[in-house]
Protein backbone atom coordinates (compact mmCIF):
# COMPACT_ATOMS: atom_id res chain seq x y z
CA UNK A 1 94.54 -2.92 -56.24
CA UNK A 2 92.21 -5.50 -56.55
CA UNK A 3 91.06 -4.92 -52.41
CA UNK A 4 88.25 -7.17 -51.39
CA UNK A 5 88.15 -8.87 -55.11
CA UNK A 6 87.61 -12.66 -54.22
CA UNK A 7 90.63 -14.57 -55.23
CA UNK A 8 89.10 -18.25 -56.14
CA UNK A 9 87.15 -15.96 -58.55
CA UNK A 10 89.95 -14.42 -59.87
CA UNK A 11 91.80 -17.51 -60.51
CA UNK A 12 89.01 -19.09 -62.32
CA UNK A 13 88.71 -16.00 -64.48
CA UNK A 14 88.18 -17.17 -68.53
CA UNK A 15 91.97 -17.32 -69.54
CA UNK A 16 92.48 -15.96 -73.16
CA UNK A 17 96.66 -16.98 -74.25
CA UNK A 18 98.34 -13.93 -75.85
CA UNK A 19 98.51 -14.01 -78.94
CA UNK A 20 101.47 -10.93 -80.12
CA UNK A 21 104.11 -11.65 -82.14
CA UNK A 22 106.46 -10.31 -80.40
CA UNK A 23 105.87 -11.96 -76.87
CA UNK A 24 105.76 -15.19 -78.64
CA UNK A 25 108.89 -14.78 -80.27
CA UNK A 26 110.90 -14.09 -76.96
CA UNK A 27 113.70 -16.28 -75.55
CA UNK A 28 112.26 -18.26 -72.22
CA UNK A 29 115.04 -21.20 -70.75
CA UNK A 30 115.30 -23.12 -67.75
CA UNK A 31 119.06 -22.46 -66.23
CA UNK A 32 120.43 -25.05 -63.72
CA UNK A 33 123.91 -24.63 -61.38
CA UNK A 34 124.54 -26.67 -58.86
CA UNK A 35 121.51 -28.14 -58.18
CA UNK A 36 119.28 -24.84 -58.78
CA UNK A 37 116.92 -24.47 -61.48
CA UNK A 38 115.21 -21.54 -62.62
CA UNK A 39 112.40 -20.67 -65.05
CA UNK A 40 112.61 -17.48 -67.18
CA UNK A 41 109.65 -17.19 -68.47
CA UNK A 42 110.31 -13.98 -71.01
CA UNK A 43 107.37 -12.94 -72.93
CA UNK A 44 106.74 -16.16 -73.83
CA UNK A 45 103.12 -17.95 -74.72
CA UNK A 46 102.07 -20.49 -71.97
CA UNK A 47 101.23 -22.98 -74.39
CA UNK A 48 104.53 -22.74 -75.73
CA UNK A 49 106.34 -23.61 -72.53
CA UNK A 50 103.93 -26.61 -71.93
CA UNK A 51 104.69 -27.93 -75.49
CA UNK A 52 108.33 -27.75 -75.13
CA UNK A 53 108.18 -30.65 -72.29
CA UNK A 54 107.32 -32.72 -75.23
CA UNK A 55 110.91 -32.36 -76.67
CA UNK A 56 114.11 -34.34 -75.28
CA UNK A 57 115.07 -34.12 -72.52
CA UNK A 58 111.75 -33.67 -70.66
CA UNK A 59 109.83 -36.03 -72.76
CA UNK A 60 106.64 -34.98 -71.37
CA UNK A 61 107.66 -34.45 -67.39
CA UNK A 62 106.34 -32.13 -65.15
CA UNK A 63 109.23 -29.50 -64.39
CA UNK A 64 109.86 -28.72 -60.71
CA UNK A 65 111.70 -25.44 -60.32
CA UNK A 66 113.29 -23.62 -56.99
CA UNK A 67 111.93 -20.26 -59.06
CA UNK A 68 109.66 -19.22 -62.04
CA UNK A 69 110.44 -16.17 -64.09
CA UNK A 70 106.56 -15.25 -64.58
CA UNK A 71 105.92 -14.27 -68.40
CA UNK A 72 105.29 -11.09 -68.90
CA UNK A 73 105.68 -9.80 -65.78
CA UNK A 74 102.58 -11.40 -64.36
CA UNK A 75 100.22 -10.50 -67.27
CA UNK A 76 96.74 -13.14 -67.22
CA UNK A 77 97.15 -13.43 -70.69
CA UNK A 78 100.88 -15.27 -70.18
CA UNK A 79 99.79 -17.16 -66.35
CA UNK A 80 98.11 -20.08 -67.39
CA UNK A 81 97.09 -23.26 -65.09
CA UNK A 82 98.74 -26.40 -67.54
CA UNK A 83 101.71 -24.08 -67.54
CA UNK A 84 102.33 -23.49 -63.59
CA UNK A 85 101.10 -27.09 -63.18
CA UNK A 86 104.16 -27.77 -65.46
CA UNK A 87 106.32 -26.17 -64.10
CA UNK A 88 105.37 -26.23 -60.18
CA UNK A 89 107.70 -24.07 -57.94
CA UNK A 90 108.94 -22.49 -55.07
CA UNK A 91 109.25 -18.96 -55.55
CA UNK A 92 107.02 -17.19 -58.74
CA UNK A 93 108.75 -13.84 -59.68
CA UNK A 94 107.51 -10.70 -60.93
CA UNK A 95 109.63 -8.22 -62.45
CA UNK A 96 107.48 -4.60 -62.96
CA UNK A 97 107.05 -1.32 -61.76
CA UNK A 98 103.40 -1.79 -63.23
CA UNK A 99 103.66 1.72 -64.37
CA UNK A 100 103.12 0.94 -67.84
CA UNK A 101 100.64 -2.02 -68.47
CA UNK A 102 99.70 -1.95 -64.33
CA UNK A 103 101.12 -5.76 -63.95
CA UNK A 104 100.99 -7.67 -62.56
CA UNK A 105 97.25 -8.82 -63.40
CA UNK A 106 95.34 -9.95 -59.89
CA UNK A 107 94.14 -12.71 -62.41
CA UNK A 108 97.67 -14.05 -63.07
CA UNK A 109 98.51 -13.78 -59.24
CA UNK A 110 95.25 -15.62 -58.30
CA UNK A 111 95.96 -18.23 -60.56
CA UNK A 112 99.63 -19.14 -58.88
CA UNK A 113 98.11 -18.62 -55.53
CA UNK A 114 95.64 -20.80 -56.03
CA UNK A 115 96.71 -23.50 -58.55
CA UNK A 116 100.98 -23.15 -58.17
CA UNK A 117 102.81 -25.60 -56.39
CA UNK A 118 100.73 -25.13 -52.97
CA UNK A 119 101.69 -24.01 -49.59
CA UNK A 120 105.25 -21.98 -48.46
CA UNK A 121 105.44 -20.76 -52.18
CA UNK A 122 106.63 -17.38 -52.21
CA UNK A 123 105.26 -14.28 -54.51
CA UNK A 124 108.98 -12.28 -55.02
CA UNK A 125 108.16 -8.90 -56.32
CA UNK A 126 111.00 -7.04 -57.58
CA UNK A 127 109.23 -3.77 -55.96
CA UNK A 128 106.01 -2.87 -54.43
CA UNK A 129 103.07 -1.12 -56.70
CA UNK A 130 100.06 -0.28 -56.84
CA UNK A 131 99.15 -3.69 -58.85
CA UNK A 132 100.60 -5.97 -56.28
CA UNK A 133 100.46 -4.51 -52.63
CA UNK A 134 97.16 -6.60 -52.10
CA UNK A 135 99.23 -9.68 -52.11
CA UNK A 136 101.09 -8.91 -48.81
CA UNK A 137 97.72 -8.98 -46.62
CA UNK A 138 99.23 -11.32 -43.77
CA UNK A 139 95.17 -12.67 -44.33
CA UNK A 140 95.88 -13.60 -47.31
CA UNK A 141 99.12 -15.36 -47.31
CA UNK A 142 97.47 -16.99 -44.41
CA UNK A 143 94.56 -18.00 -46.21
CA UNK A 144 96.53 -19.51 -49.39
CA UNK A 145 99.88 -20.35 -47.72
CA UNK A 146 102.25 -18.37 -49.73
CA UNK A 147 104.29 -15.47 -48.55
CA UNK A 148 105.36 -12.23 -50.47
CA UNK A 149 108.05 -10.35 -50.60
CA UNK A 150 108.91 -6.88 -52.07
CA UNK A 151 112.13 -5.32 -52.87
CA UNK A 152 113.30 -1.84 -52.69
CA UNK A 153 112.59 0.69 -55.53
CA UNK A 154 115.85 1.27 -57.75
CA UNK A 155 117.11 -1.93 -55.86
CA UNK A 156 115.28 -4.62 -56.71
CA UNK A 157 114.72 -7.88 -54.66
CA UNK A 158 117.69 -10.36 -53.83
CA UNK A 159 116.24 -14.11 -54.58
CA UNK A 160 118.08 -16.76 -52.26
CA UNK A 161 117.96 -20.21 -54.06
CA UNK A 162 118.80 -22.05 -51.04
């Protein structure tokens, strides 16, 4: 972890976008039911996801979501400030063991703690790791106003969109 590592700095950290291929190619969408909407982030490019609220039907509006799908499971090379400030929500979720690119980045996490949609967000980790156990400091939560939850290993973490 990133233990004692001060978080404003983190979040202010020099963002570089990624630039692969094959992230940028990936299929992101925003799926609504009955009144829900959620964020799926994929692989995909931040600036990509900002630029599509150019195109009908968002013609240039901010996004609200009851969850984001972080790119790339959290990676500060796909967590970018326009794009959570485009898409502001409730719950930000990270899908990785971390085992083989040790996601999510404290970078990426800093930057939705600090610069998301503000307090009683929640950080939903589909397990606890190594790369994301310094997020459920009660300090911290404290501090920033979020919450974070972890789910079981081989289980997985069951997101209530109430």
């Amino acid at each position: 972890g990133f233990l004692g590592a001060d978080v404003e700095l983190l979040a202010q950290a020099r963002f570089k976008e990624d630039a692969t291929e094959a992230n940028g190619s990936s299929i992101a969408f925003l799926a609504e039911y009955e009144g829900r909407r959620v964020l799926f982030g994929a692989d995909a490019h931040p600036s990509v996801l900002v630029d599509s609220l150019q195109r009908p039907p968002f013609k240039g509006a901010v996004q609200a979501v009851d969850a984001f799908k972080l790119p790339h499971h959290g990676s500060a090379k796909n967590v970018s400030v326009p794009m959570l400030a485009a898409f502001p929500a409730r719950r930000y979720l990270v899908s990785t063991t971390g085992a083989r690119f040790k996601h999510p980045d404290p970078e990426a996490i800093a930057r939705v703690v600090v610069n998301g949609s503000g307090a009683g967000a929640a950080l939903c980790f589909n397990c606890a790791s190594d790369f994301n156990l310094d997020w459920a400091k009660p300090a911290r939560q404290e501090e920033y106003g979020y919450t974070a939850e972890y789910g079981e290993p081989g289980e997985g973490l069951l997101v209530a969109l109430d």
